[in-house]
Protein backbone atom coordinates (compact mmCIF):
# COMPACT_ATOMS: atom_id res chain seq x y z
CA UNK A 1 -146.10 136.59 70.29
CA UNK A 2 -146.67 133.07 69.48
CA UNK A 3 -144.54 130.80 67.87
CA UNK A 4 -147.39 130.16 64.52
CA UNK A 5 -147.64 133.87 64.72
CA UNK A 6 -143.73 134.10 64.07
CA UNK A 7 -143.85 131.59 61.58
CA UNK A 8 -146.11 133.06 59.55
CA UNK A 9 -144.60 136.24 60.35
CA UNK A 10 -141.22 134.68 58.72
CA UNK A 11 -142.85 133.32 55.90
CA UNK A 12 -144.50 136.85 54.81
CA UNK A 13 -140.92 138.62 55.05
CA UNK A 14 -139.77 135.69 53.14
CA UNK A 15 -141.88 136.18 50.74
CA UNK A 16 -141.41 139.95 50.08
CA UNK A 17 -137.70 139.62 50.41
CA UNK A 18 -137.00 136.81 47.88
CA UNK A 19 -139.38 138.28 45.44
CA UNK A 20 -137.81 141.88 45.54
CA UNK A 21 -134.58 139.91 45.03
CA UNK A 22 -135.99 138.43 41.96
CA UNK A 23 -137.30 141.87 40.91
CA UNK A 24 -133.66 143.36 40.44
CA UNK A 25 -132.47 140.33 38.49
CA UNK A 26 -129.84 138.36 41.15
CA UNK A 27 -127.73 136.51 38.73
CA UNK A 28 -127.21 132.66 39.65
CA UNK A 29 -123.85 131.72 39.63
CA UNK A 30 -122.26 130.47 36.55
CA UNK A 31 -125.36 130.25 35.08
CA UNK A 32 -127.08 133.48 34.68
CA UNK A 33 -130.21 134.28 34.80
CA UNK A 34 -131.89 137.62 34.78
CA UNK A 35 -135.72 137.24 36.39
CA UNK A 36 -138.62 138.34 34.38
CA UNK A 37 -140.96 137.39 37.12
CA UNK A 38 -142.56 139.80 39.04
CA UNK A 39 -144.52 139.85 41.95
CA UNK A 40 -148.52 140.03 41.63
CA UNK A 41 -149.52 143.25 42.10
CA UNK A 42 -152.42 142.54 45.13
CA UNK A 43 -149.04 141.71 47.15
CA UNK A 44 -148.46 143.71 49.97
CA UNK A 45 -145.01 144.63 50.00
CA UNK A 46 -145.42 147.66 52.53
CA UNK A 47 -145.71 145.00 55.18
CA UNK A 48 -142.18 143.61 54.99
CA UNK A 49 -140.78 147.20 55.06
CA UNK A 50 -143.22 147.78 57.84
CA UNK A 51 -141.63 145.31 60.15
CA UNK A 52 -138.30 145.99 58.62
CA UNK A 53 -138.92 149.71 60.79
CA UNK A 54 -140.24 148.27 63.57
CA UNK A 55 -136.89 145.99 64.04
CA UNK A 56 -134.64 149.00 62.83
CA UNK A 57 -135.94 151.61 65.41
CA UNK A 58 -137.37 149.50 68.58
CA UNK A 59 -135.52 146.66 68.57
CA UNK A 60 -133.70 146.98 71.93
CA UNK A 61 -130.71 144.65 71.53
CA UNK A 62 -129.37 146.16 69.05
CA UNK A 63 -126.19 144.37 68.95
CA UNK A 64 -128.35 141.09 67.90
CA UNK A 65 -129.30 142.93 65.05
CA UNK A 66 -127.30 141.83 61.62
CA UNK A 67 -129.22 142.37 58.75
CA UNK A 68 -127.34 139.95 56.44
CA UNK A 69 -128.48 137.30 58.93
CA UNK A 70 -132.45 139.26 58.02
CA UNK A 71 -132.07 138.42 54.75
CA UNK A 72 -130.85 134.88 55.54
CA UNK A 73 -133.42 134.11 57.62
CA UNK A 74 -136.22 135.67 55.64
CA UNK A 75 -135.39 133.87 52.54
CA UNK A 76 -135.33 130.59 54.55
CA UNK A 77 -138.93 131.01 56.40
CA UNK A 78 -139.90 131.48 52.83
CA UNK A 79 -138.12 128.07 51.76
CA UNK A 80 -139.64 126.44 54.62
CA UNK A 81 -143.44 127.09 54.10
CA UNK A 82 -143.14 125.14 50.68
CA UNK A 83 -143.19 122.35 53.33
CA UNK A 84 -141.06 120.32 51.41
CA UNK A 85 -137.86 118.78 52.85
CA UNK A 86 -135.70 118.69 49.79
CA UNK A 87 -136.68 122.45 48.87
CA UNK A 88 -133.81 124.15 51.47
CA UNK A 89 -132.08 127.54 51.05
CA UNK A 90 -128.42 127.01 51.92
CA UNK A 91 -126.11 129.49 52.87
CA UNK A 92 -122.14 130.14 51.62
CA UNK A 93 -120.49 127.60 54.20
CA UNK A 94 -123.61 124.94 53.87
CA UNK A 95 -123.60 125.29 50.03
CA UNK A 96 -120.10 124.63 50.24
CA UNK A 97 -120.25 121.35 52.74
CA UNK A 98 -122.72 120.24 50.39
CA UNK A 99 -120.82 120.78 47.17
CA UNK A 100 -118.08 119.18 48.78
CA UNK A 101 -119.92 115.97 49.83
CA UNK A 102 -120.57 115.70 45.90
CA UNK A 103 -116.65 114.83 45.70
CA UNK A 104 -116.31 111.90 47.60
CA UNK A 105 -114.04 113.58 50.37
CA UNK A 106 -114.95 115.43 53.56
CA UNK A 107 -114.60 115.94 57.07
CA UNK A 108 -117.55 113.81 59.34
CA UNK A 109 -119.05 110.20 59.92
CA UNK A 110 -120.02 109.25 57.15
CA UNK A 111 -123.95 108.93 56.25
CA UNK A 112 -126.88 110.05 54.03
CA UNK A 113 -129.89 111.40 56.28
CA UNK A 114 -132.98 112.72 54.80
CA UNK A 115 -136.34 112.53 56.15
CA UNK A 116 -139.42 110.65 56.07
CA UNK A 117 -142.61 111.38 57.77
CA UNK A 118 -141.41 114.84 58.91
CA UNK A 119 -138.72 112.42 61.02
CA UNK A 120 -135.34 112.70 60.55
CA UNK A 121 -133.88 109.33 59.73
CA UNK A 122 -130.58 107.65 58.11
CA UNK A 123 -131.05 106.70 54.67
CA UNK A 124 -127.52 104.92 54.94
CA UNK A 125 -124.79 104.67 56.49
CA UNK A 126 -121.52 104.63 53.98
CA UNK A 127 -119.06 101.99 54.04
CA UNK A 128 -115.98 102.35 56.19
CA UNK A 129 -116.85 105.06 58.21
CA UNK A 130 -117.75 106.23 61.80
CA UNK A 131 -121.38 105.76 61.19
CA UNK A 132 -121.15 102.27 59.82
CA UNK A 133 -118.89 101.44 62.61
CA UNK A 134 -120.69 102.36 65.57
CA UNK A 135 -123.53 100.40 64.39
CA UNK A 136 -125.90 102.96 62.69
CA UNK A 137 -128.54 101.21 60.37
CA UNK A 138 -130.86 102.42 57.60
CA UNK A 139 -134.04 103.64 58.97
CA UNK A 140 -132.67 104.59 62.26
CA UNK A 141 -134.61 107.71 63.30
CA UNK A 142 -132.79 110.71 64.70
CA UNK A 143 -134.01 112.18 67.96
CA UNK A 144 -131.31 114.70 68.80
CA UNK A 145 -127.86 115.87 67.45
CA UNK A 146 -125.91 117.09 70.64
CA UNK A 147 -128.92 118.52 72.80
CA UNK A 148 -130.53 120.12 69.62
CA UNK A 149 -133.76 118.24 69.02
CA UNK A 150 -134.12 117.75 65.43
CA UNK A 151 -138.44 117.91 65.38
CA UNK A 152 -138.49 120.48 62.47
CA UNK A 153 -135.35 120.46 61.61
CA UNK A 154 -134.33 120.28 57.70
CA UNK A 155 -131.68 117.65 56.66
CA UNK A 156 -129.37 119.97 55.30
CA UNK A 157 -129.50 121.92 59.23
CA UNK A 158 -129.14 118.18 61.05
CA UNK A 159 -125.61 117.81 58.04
CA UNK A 160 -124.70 121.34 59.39
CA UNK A 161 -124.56 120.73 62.96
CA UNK A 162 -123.35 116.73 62.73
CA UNK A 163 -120.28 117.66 60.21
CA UNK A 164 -117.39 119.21 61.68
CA UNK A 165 -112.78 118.84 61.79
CA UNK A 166 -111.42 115.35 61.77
CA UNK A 167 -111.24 114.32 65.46
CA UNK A 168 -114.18 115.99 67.09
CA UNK A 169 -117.24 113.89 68.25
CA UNK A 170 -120.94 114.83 67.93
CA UNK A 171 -123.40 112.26 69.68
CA UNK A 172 -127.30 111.21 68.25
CA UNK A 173 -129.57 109.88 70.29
CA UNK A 174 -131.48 107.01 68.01
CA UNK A 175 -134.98 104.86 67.99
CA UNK A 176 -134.71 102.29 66.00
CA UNK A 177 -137.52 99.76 65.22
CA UNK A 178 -137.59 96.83 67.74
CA UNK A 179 -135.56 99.31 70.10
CA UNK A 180 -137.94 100.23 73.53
CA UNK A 181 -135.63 103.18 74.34
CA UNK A 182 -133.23 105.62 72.44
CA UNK A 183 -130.18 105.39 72.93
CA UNK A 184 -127.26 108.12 72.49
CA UNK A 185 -124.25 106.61 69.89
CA UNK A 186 -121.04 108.72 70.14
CA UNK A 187 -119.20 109.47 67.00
CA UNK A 188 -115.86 110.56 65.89
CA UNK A 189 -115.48 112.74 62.92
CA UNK A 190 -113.04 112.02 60.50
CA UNK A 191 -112.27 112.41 56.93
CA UNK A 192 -114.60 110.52 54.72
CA UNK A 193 -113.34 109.39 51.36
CA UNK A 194 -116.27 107.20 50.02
CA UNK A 195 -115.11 104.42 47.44
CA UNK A 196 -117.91 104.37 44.34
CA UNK A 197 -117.49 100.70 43.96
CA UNK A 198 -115.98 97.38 44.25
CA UNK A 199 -116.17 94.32 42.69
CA UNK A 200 -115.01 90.48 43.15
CA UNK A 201 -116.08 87.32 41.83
CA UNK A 202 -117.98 84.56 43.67
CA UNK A 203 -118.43 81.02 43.00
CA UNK A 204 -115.77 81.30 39.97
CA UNK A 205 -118.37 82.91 37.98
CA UNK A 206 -120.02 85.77 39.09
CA UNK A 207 -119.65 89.10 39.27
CA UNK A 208 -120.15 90.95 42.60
CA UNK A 209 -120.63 94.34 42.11
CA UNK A 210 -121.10 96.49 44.90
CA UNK A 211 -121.91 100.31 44.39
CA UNK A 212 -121.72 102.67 46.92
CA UNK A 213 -122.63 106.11 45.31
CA UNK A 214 -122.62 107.39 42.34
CA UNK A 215 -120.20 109.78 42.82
CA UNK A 216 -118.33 111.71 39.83
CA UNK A 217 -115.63 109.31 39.48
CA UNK A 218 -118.12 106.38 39.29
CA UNK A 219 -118.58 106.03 35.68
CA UNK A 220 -114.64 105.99 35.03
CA UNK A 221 -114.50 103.06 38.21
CA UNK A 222 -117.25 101.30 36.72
CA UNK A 223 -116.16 101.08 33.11
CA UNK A 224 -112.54 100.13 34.36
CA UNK A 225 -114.65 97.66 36.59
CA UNK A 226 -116.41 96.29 33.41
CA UNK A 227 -113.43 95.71 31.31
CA UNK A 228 -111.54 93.19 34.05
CA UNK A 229 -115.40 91.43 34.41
CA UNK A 230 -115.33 91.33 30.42
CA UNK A 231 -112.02 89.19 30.71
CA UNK A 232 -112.53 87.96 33.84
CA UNK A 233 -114.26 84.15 33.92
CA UNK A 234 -117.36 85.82 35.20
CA UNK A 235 -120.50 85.26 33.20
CA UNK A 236 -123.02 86.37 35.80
CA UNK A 237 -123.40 89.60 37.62
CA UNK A 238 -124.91 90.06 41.09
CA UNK A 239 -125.33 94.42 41.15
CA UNK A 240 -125.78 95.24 45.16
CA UNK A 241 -126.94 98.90 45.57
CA UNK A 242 -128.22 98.31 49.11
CA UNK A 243 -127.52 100.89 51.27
CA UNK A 244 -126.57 103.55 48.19
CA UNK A 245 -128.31 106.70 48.67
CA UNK A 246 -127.47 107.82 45.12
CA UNK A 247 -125.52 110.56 43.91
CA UNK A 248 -125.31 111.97 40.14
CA UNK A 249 -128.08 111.09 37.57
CA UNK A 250 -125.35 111.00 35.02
CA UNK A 251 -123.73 108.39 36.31
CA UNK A 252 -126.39 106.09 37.35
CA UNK A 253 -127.41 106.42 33.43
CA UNK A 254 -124.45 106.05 32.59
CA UNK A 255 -123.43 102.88 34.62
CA UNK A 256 -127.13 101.91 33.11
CA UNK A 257 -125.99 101.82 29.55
CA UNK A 258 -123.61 98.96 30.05
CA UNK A 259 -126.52 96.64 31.00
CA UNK A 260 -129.65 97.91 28.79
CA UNK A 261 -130.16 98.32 24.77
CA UNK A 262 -129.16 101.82 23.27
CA UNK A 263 -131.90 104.13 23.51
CA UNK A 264 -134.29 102.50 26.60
CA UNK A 265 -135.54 104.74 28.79
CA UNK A 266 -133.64 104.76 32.15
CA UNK A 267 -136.08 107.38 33.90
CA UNK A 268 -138.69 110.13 33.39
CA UNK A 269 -138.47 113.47 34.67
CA UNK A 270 -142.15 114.36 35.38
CA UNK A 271 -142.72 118.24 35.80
CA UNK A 272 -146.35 117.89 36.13
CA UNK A 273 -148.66 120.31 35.01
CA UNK A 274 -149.64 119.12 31.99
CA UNK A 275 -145.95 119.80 30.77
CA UNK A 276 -143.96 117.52 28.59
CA UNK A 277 -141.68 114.86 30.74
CA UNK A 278 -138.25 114.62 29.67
CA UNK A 279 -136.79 110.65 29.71
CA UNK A 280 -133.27 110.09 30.32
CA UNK A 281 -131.98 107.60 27.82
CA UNK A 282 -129.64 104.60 27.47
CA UNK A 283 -126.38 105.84 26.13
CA UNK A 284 -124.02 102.86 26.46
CA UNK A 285 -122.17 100.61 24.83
CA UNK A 286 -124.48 97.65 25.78
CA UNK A 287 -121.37 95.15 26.79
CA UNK A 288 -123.21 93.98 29.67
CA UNK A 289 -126.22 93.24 28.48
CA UNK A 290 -126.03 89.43 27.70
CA UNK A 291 -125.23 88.34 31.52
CA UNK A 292 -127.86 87.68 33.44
CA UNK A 293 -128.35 89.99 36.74
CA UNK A 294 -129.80 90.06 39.88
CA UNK A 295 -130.21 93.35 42.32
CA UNK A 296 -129.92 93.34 45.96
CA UNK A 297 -132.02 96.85 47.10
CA UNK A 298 -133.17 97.49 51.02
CA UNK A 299 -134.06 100.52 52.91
CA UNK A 300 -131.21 102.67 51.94
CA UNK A 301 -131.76 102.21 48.68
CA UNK A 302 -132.60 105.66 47.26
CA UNK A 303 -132.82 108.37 44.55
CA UNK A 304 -130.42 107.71 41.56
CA UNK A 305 -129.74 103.56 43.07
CA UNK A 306 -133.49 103.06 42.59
CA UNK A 307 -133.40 104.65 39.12
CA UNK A 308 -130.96 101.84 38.00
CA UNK A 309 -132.54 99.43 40.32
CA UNK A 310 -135.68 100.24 38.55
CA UNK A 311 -134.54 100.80 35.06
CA UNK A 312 -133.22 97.32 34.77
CA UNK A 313 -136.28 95.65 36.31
CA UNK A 314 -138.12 97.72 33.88
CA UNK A 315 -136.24 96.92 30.90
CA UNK A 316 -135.01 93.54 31.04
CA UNK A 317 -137.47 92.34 34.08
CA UNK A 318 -134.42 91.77 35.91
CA UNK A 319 -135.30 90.34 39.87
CA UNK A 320 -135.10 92.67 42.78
CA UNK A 321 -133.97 91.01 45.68
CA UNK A 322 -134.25 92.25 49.90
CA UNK A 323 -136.52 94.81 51.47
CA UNK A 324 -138.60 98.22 49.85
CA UNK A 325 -136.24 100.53 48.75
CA UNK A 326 -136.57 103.99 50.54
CA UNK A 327 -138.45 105.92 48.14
CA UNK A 328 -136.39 109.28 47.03
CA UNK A 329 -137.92 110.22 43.47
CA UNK A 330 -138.01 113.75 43.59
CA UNK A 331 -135.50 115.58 41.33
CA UNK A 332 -133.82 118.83 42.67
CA UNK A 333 -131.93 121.13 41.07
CA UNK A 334 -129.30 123.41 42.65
CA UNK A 335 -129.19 127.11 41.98
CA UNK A 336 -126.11 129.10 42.84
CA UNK A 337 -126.66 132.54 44.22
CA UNK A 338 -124.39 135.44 43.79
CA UNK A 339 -123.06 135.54 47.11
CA UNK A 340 -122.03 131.95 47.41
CA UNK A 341 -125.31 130.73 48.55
CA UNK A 342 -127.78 128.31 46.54
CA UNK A 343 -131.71 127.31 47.08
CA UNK A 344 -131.62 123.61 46.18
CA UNK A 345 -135.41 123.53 44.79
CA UNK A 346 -137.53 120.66 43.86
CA UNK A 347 -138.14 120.78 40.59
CA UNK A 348 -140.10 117.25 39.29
CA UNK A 349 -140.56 113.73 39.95
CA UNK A 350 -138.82 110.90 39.28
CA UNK A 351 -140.64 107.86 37.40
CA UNK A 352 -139.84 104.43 36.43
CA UNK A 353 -139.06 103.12 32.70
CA UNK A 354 -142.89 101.64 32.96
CA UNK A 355 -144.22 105.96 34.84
CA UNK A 356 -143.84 104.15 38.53
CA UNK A 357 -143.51 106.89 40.39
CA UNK A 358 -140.96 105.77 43.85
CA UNK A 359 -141.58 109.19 46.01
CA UNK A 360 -142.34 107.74 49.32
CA UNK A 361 -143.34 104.09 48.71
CA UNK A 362 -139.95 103.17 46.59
CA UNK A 363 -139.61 99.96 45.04
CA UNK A 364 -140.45 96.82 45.88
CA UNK A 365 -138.69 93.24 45.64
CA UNK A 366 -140.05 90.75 43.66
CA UNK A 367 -137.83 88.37 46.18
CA UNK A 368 -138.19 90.22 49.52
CA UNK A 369 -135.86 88.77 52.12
CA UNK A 370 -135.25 90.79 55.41
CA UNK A 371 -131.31 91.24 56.72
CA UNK A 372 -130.41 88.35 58.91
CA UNK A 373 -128.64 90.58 61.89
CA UNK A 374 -127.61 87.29 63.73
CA UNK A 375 -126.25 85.60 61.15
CA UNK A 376 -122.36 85.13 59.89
CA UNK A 377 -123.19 85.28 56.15
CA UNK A 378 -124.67 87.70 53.87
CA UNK A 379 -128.28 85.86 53.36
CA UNK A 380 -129.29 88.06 51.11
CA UNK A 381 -126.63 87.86 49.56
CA UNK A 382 -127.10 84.28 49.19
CA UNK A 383 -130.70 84.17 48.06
CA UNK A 384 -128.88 86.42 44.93
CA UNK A 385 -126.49 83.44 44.15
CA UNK A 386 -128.61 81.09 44.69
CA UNK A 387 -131.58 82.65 42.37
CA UNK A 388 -128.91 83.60 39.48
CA UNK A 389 -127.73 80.39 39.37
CA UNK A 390 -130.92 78.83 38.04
CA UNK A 391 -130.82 82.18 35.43
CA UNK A 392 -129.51 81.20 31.81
């Protein structure tokens, strides 16, 4: 059999299976739902039980055979044919690793990967860790993990196989642009515990903040953050979200209200269709508002950092300053299954303030400055300083 006859092979089982699932009402996790979709009735369902049989009773390794791992795979041929790489099933132990990446500690080196033109690629590495230290960039592409090529392989697989116990090294070979060869970087697993944010001031009078994710503990750092700028002599704020590859909504609209006007749109969910869009709204207290700000975006950039990014420019017309952000404006949603596995689906689009819609093409700079590599000093960094201090 060929491997496009397999495929689609896969993707009819998946199919059958995960709508019979839906048929006898699976509950999702905490939040129940029983499903009053059916299949349409021109489906033929006497297929999937047909090579259900054919496994069952000529199947000659039989001690390959576990029909949990069936299901599994059915459900996620089914997933995969939606040809979308944020759609994934995950199961137990990967809906776990993923949950726990959500709370700022876990065991591995330290990155956000996604992909981008079916190519596996680092959207950034996070500060502190093995992956910033061995010199992995945004926009590095992924070749291999190990000797697993990762050509058609989902991020959420490449997080499966590149996480793993404190101590224990997994090696990628990389491309990156400029680079003639790959080249393999060795890294060493360890626990990650991802800060949300620091802050300093510069020049006597501004405000440096730098953002890492929005984690779940970011709006409590950034409001204790916004008090000590509040009495601090600071009366300018540079926000860097360069290399943040975004985290809770929540947060990023919360963190949002401190800068914008009660009641400005931060972002629009857009479900298509001709359905309504839901927009997310300013909330804040507003206590930021009156200092002028600068952004510093680039490459890894992405999803709920190019919400604010874009709010704010949106809003108040403040200046974006470095290279295209990545382009993550998709929304997904995460639905719990009852056996401790989720389907994390797509479920809209992510627009600007202004209906700018980032997927793929992300924002870009209205100062755009590449990374100076060779250089002892941050010059983007400096382009922001020196651009908010001609800002009243």
């Amino acid at each position: 059999m060929q491997l496009s006859d397999k495929k689609n092979l896969n993707i009819v089982i998946s199919i059958i299976v995960l709508l019979v699932v839906f048929c006898i009402g699976v509950g999702f996790g905490k939040d129940q739902v029983i499903c009053q979709t059916c299949p349409p009735e021109d489906l033929n369902f006497s297929l999937f039980w047909d090579v259900w049989k054919v496994i069952d009773e000529q199947f000659a390794l039989k001690e390959k055979v576990d029909e949990q791992k069936l299901i599994y795979g059915a459900i996620s041929g089914m997933v995969e044919s939606l040809d979308d790489p944020y759609t994934v099933f995950m199961q137990p132990e990967e809906t776990k690793m993923f949950k726990e990446d959500t709370e700022g500690s876990f065991e591995g080196v330290g990155m956000e990967i996604g992909l981008r033109d079916d190519q596996l690629q680092v959207i950034a590495p996070l500060k502190g860790t093995p992956a910033e230290k061995a010199g992995l960039k945004a926009g590095d592409n992924i070749l291999k993990i190990g000797d697993k090529t990762t050509y058609d392989m989902s991020a959420d697989e490449a997080i499966s196989l590149i996480r793993g116990p404190k101590g224990t090294s997994v090696v990628l070979t990389i491309i990156r642009d400029g680079w003639e060869e790959p080249k393999e970087i060795k890294l060493v697993r360890s626990i990650i515990t991802v800060p949300s944010m620091t802050w300093e001031l510069k020049d006597g009078n501004i405000a440096y903040i730098r953002i890492y994710q929005f984690s779940k503990v970011g709006g409590q750092d950034f409001r204790k953050a916004a008090l000590e700028i509040l009495n601090s002599e600071a009366d300018k704020i540079i926000l860097d979200l360069r290399n943040n590859p975004g985290g809770f909504l929540e947060i990023a609209q919360e963190i949002a209200g401190w800068f914008l006007e009660a009641g400005q749109i931060v972002a629009i969910e857009d479900f298509g269709e001709g359905q309504e869009p839901e927009r997310f709204l300013s909330e804040g207290n507003s206590r930021l508002l009156s200092y002028p700000i600068v952004v510093l975006i680039d490459k890894g950039t992405a999803s709920g950092s190019e919400i604010l990014a874009g709010a704010l420019r949106d809003n108040r017309g403040v200046k974006l300053i470095g290279e295209n952000s990545f382009g993550k404006g998709l929304v997904q949603q995460l639905i719990n299954l009852n056996d401790g596995s989720s389907v994390k689906v797509t479920v809209a689009k992510w627009l600007t303030p202004k209906g700018e819609s980032i997927q793929e093409k992300g924002l870009v700079p209205d100062i755009e400055i590449a990374f100076d590599e060779n250089s002892e000093t941050d010059n983007q960094l400096e382009k922001a300083i020196e651009v908010l201090k001609e800002l009243q």
